[in-house]
C-alpha atoms as a PDB file:
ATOM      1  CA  UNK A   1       0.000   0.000   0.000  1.00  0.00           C
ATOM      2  CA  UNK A   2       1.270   3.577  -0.469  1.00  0.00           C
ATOM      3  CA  UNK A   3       1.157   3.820   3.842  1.00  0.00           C
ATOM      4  CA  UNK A   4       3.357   0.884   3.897  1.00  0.00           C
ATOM      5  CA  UNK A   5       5.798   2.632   0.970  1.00  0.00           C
ATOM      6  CA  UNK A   6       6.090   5.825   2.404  1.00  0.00           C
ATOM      7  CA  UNK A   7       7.370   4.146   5.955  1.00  0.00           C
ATOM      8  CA  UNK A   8      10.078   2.394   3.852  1.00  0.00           C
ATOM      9  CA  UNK A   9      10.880   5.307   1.804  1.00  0.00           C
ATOM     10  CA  UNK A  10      10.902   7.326   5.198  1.00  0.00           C
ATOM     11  CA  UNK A  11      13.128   4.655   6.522  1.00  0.00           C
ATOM     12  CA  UNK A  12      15.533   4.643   4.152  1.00  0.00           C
ATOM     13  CA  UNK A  13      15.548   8.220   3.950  1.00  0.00           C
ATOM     14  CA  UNK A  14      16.861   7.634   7.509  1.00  0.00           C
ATOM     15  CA  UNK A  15      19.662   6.015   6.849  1.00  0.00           C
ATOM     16  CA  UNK A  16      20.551   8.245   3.812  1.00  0.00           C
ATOM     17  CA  UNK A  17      20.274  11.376   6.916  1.00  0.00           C
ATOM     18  CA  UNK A  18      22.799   9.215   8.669  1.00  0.00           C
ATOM     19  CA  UNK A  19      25.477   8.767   6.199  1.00  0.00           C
ATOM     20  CA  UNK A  20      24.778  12.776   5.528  1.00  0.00           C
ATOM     21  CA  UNK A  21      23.602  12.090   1.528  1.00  0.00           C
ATOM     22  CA  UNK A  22      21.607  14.858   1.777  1.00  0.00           C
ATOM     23  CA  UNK A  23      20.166  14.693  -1.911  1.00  0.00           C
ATOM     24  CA  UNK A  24      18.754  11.260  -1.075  1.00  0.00           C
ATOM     25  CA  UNK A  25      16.957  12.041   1.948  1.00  0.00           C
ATOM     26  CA  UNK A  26      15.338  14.428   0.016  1.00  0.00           C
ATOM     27  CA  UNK A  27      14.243  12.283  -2.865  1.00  0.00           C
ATOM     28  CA  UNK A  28      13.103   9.537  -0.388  1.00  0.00           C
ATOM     29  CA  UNK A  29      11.170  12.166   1.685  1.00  0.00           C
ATOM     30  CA  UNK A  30       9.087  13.451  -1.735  1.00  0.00           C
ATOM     31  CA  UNK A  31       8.481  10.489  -2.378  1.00  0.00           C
ATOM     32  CA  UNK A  32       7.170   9.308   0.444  1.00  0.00           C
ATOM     33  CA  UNK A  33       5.100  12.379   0.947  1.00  0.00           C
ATOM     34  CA  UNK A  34       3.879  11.766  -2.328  1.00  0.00           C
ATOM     35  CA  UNK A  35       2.490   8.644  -1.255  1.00  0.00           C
ATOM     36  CA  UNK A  36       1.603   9.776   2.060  1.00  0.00           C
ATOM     37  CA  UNK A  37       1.304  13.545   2.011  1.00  0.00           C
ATOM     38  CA  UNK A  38       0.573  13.796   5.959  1.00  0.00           C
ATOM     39  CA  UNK A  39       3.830  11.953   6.922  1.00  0.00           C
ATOM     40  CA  UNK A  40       5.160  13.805   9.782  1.00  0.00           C
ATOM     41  CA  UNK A  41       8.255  12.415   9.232  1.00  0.00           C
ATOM     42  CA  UNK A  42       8.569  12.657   5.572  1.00  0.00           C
ATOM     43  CA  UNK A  43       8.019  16.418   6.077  1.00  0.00           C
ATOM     44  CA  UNK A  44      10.677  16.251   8.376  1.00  0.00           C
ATOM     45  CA  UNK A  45      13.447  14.505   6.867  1.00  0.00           C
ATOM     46  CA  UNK A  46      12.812  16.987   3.855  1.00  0.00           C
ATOM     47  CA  UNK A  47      13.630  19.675   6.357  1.00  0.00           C
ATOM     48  CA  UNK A  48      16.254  18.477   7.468  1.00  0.00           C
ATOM     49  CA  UNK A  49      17.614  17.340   4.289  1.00  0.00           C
ATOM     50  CA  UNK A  50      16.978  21.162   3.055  1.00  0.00           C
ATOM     51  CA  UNK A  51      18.641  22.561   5.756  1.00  0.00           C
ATOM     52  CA  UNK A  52      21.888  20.936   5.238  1.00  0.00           C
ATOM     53  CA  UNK A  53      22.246  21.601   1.823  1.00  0.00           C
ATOM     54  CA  UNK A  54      21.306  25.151   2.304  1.00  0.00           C
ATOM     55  CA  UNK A  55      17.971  25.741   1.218  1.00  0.00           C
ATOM     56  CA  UNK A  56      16.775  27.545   4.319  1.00  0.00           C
ATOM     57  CA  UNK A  57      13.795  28.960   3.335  1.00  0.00           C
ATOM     58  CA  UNK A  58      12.004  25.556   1.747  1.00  0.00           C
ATOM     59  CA  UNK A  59      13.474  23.905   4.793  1.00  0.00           C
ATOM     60  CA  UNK A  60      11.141  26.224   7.180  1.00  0.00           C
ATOM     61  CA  UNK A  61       8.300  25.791   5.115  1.00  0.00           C
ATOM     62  CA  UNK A  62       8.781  21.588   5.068  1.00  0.00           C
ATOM     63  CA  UNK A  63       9.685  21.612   9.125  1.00  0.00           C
ATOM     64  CA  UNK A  64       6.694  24.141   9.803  1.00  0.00           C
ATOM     65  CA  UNK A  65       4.354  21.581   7.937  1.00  0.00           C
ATOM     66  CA  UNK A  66       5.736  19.069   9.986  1.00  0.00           C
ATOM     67  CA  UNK A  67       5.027  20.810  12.949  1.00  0.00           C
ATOM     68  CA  UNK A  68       1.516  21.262  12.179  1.00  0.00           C
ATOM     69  CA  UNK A  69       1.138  17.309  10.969  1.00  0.00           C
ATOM     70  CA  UNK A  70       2.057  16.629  14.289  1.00  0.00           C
ATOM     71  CA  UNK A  71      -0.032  19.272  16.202  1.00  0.00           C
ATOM     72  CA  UNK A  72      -3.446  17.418  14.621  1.00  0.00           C
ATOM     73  CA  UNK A  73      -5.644  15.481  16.654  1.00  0.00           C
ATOM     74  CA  UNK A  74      -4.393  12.262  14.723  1.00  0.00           C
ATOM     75  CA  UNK A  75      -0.794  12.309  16.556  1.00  0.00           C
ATOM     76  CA  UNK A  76      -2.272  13.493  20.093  1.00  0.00           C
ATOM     77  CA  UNK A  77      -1.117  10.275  21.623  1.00  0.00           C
ATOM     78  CA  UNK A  78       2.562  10.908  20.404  1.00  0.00           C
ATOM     79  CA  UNK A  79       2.561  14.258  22.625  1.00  0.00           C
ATOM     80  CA  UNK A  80       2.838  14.293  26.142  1.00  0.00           C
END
């Protein structure tokens, strides 16, 4: 299913983050938000990913959607 794709993309996109290839944590994270475009952590790995190569602005706007994925009712029981 695309769920199921986007947490291997994600996943993956983890390990990309930490051998610092920055350009395939990006990829991975579109991807995966493009087959799960509320993935908190899709979002987030694209910030991050953004950030490091420099791209400061897009990487606000991707971490501040992340923020506000995780802020929904749907993730209350991941906030204490």
């Amino acid at each position: 299913s695309d769920k199921v794709l986007s947490q291997l993309l994600t996943n993956r996109a983890l390990c990309f983050q930490k051998l610092e290839v920055w350009d395939k944590v990006e990829d991975d994270a579109r991807k995966a938000m493009d087959k799960n475009g509320s993935s908190v952590k899709a979002h987030y790995l694209l910030g991050k990913a953004l950030l490091e190569i420099g791209r400061v602005e897009d990487a606000r706007a991707a971490l501040l959607k992340s923020m506000s994925l995780s802020s929904s009712p749907e993730f209350k029981s991941y906030r204490r």
